[in-house]
Structure formats: structure tokens, C-alpha cells
C-alpha atoms as a PDB file:
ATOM      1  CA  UNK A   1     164.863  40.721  13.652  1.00  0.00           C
ATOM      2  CA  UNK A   2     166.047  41.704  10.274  1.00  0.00           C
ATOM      3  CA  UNK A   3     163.315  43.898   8.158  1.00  0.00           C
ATOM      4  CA  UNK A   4     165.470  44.102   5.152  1.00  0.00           C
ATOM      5  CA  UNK A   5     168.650  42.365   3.475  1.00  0.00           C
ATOM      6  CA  UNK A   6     172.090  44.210   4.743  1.00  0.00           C
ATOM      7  CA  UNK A   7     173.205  46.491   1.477  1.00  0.00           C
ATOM      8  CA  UNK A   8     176.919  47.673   1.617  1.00  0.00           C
ATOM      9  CA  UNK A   9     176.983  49.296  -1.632  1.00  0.00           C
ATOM     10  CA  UNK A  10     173.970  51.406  -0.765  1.00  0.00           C
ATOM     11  CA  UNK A  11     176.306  52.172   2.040  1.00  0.00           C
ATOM     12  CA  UNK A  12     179.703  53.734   1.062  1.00  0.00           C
ATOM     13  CA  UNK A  13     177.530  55.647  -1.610  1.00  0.00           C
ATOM     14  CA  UNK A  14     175.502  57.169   1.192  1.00  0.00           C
ATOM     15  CA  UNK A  15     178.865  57.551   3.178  1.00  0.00           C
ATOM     16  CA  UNK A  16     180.973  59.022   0.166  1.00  0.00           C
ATOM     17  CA  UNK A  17     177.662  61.339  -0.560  1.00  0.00           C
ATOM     18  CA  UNK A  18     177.577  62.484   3.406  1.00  0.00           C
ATOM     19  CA  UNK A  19     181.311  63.272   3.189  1.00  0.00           C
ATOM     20  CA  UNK A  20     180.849  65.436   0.303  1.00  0.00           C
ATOM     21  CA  UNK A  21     178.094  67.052   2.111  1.00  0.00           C
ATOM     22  CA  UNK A  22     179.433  67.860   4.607  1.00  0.00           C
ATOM     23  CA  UNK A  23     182.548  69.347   3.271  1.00  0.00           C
ATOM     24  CA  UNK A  24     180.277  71.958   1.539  1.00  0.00           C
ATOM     25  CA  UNK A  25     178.839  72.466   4.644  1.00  0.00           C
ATOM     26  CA  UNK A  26     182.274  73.583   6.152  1.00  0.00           C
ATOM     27  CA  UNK A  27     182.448  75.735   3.555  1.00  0.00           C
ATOM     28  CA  UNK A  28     179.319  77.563   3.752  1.00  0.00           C
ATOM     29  CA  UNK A  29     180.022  77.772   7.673  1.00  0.00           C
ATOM     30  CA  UNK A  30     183.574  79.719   6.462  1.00  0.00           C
ATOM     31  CA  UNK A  31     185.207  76.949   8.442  1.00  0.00           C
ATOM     32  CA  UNK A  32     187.499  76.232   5.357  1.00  0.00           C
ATOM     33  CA  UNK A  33     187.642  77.270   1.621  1.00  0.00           C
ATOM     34  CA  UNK A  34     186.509  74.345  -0.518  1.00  0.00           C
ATOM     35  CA  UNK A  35     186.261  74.642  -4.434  1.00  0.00           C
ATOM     36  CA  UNK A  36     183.743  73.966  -6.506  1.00  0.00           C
ATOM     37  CA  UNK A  37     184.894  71.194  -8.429  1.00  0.00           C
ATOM     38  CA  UNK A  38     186.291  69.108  -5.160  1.00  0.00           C
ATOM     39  CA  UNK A  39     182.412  67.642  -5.446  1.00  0.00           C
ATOM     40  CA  UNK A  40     183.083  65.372  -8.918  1.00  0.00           C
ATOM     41  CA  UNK A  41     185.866  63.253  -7.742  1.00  0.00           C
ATOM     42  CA  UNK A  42     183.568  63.200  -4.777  1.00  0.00           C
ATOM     43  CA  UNK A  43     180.493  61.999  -6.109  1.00  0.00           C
ATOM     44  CA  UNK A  44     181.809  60.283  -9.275  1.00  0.00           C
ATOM     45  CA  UNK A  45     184.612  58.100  -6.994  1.00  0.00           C
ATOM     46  CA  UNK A  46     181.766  57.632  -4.010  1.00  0.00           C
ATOM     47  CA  UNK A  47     179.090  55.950  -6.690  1.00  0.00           C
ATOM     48  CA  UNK A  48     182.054  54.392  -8.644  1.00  0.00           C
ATOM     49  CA  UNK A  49     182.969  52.806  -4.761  1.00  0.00           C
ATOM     50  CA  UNK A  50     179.610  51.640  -4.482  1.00  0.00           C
ATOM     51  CA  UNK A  51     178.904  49.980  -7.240  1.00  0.00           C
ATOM     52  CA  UNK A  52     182.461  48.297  -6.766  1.00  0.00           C
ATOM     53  CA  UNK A  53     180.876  47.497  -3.282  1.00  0.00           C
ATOM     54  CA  UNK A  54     177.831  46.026  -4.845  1.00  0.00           C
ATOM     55  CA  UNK A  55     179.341  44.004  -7.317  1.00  0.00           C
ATOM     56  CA  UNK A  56     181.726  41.727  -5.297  1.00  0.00           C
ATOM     57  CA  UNK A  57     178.484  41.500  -2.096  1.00  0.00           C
ATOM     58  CA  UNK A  58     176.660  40.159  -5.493  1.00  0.00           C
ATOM     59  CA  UNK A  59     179.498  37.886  -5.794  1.00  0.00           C
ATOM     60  CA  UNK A  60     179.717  36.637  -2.979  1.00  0.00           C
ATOM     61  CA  UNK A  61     176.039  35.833  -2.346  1.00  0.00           C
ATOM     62  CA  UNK A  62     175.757  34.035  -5.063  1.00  0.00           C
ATOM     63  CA  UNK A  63     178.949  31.947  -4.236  1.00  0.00           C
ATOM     64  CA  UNK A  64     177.270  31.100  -1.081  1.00  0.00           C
ATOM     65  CA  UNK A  65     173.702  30.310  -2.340  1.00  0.00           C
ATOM     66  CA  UNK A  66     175.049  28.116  -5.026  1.00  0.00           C
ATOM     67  CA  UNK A  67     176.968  26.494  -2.273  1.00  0.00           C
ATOM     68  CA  UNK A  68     174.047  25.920   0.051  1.00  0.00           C
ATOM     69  CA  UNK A  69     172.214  24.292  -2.908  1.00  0.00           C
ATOM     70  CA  UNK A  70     174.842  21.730  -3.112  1.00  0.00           C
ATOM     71  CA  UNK A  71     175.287  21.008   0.198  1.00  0.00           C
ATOM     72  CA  UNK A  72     171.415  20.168   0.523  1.00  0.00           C
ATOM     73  CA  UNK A  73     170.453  16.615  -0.433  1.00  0.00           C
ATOM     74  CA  UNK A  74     167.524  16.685  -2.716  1.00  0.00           C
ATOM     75  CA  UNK A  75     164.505  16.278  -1.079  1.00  0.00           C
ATOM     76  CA  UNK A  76     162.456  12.569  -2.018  1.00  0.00           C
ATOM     77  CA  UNK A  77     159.097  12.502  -2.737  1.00  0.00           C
ATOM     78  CA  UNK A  78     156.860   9.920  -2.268  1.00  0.00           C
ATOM     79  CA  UNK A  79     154.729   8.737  -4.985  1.00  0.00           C
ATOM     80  CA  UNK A  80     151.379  10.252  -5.028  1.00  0.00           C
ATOM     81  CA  UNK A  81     148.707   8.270  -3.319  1.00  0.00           C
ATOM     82  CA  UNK A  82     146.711   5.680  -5.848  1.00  0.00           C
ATOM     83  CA  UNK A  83     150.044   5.362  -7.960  1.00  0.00           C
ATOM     84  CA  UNK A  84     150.515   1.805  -7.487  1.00  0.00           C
ATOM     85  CA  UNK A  85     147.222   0.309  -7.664  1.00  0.00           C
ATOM     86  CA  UNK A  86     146.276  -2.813  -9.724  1.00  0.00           C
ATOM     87  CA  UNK A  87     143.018  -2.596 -11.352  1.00  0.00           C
END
């Protein structure tokens, strides 16, 4: 069972923000030599990436809903009771 709706954007951004992370973690470790500004393409390109992401999921959702709603006959309702009464 699904507790929330399925976010990619929210994804990559966490991804692209791990990534970075991690890199600096490397270098803190002295497993490689990263520089300091390696972190705004980084960031700037993950969130760009994710917001990319978000945009065309939006899309597409709303493609689909509008879709369903056509596909759906509209429901008929009876008339309410006492409508039709001669007096």
C-alpha cells in the first residue's frame, strides 16, 4: 500500500545532492582532491534536473487525469424524490 504519491523530481534532487555529498566526503577522507567550486554545477545542475523532472511528471499527470475524465461517462442522476408530483 502506497502512503504517499511517487515524486521523481524530489528524487534526482536528492540523488544529484547525495552525489555532491559524497564527493566532499572523498575529499575530506584524502581519497581524492576535489575543489571547492566542483559543488555549484553540482547543486545548481542537480535542482535545475529536478525541477526539469518535476515539470514533465506534472505533465504527464495531468495528460492522464484529463484523459480519465473523458473516458468516464457522466454519471445520471435521478430526480430527487417528490419532483414529479401533481398537487
Amino acid at each position: 500500500m502506497l502512503r504517499h504519491e511517487f515524486q521523481p523530481g524530489r528524487l534526482v534532487g536528492g540523488v544529484c545532492l547525495t552525489v555532491a555529498g559524497a564527493l566532499y566526503l572523498g575529499d575530506v577522507r584524502g581519497l581524492w582532491d576535489i575543489p571547492w567550486f566542483t559543488a555549484i554545477p553540482l547543486v545548481v545542475g542537480g535542482l535545475f534536473l529536478a525541477g526539469v523532472t518535476t515539470a514533465l511528471t506534472r505533465a504527464v499527470r495531468r495528460k492522464n487525469s484529463a484523459e480519465e475524465e473523458k473516458a468516464e461517462p457522466p454519471a445520471r442522476s435521478s430526480p430527487p424524490s417528490g419532483a414529479h408530483r401533481s398537487g
